[in-house]
N, C-alpha and C. Protein backbone atom coordinates (compact mmCIF):
# COMPACT_ATOMS: atom_id res chain seq x y z
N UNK A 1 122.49 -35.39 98.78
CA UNK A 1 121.44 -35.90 99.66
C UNK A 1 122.10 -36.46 100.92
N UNK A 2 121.93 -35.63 102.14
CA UNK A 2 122.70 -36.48 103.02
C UNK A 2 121.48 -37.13 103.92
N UNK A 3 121.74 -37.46 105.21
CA UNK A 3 121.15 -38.85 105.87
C UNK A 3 119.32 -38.17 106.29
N UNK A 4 119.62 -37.03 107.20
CA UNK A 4 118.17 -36.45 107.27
C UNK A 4 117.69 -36.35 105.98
N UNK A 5 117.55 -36.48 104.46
CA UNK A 5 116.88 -35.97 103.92
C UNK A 5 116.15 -37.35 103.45
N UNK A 6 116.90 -38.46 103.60
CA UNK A 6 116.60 -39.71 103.32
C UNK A 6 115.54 -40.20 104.04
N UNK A 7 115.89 -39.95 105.56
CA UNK A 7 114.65 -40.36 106.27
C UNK A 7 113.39 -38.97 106.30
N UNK A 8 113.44 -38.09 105.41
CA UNK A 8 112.63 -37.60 105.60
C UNK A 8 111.27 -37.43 104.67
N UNK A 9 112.19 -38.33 103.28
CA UNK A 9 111.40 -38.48 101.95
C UNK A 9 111.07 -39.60 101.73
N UNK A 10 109.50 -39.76 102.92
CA UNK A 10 108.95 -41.68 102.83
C UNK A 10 107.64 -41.49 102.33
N UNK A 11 107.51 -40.33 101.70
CA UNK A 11 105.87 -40.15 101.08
C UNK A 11 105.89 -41.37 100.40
N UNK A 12 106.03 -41.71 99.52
CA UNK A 12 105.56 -42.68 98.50
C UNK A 12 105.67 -44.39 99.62
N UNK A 13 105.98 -44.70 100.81
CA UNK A 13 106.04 -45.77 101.17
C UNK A 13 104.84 -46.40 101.34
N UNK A 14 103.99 -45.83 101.89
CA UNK A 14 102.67 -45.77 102.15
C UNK A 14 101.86 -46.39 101.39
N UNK A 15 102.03 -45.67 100.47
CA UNK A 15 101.05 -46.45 99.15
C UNK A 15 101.72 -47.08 98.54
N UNK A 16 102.62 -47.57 98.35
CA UNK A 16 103.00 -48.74 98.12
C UNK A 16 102.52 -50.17 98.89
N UNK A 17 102.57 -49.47 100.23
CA UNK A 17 102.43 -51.22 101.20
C UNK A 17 100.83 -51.14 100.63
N UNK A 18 99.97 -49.95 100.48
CA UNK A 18 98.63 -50.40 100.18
C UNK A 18 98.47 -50.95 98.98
N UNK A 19 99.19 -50.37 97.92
CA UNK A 19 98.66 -51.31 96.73
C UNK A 19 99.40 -53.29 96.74
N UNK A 20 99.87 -53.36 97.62
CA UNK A 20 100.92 -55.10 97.85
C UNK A 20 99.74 -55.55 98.34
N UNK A 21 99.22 -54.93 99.73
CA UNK A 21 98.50 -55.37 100.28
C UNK A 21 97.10 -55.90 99.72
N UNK A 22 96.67 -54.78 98.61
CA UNK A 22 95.28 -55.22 98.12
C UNK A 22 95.46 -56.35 96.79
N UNK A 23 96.60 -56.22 96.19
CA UNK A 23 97.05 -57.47 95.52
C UNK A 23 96.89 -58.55 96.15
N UNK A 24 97.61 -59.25 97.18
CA UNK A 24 97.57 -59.63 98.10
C UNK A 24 96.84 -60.22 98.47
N UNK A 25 95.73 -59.46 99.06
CA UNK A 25 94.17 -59.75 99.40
C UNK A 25 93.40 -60.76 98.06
N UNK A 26 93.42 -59.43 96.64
CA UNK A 26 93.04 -60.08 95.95
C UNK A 26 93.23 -61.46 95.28
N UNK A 27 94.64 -61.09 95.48
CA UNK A 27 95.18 -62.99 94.93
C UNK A 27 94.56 -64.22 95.53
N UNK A 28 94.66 -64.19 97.12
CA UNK A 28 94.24 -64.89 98.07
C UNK A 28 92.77 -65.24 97.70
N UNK A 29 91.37 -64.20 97.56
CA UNK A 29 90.40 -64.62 97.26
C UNK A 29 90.02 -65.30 96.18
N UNK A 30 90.75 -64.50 95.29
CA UNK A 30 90.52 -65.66 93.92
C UNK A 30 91.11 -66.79 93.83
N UNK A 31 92.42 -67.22 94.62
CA UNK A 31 92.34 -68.66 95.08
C UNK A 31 92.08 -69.40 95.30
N UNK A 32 90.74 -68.50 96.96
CA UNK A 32 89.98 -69.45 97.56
C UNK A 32 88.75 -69.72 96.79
N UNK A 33 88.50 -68.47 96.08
CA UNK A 33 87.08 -68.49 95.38
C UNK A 33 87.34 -69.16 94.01
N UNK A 34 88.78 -69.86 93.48
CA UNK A 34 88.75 -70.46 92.64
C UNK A 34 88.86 -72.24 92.74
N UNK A 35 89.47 -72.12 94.76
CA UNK A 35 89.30 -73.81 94.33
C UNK A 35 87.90 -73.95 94.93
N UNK A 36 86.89 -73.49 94.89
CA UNK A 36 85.82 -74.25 95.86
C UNK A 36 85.05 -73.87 94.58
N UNK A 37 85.14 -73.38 93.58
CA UNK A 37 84.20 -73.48 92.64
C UNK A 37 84.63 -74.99 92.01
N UNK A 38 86.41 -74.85 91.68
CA UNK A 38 86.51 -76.00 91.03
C UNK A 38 86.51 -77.45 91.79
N UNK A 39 86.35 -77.71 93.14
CA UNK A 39 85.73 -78.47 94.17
C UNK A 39 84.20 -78.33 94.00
N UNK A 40 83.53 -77.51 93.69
CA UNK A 40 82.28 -77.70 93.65
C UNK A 40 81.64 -78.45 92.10
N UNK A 41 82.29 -78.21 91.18
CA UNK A 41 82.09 -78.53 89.32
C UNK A 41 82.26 -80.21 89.91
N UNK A 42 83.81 -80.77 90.42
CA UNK A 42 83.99 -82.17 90.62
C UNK A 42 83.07 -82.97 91.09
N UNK A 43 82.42 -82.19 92.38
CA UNK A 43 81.33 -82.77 93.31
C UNK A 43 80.45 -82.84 92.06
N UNK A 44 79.54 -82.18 91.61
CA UNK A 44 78.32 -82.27 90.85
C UNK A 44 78.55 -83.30 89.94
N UNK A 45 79.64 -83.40 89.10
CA UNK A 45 80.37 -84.31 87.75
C UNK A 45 80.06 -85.68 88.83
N UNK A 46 80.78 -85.65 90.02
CA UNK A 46 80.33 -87.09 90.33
C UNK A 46 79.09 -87.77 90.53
N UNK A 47 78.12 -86.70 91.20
CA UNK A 47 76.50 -86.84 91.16
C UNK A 47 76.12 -87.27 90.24
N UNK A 48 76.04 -86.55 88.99
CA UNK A 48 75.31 -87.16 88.01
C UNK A 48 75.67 -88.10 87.76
């Protein structure tokens, strides 16, 4: 395998950065969508 063949075999890079990326994404929302639920349970617990 010399140097052109290296830069010429980047098929698979691609989808890689897409599947990081939608991890990524997903982690982030269920973060956010996990502390404002559990910010929201505290709020109510103190109401009553």
């Amino acid at each position: 395998m010399n140097f052109k063949q290296l830069l010429a075999e980047d098929d698979a890079v691609s989808p890689v950065i897409g599947v990081i990326l939608m991890v990524a994404i997903t982690v982030i929302l269920a973060a956010v969508i996990g502390t404002f639920v559990l910010g929201l349970g505290d709020q109510v617990g103190d109401t009553a």
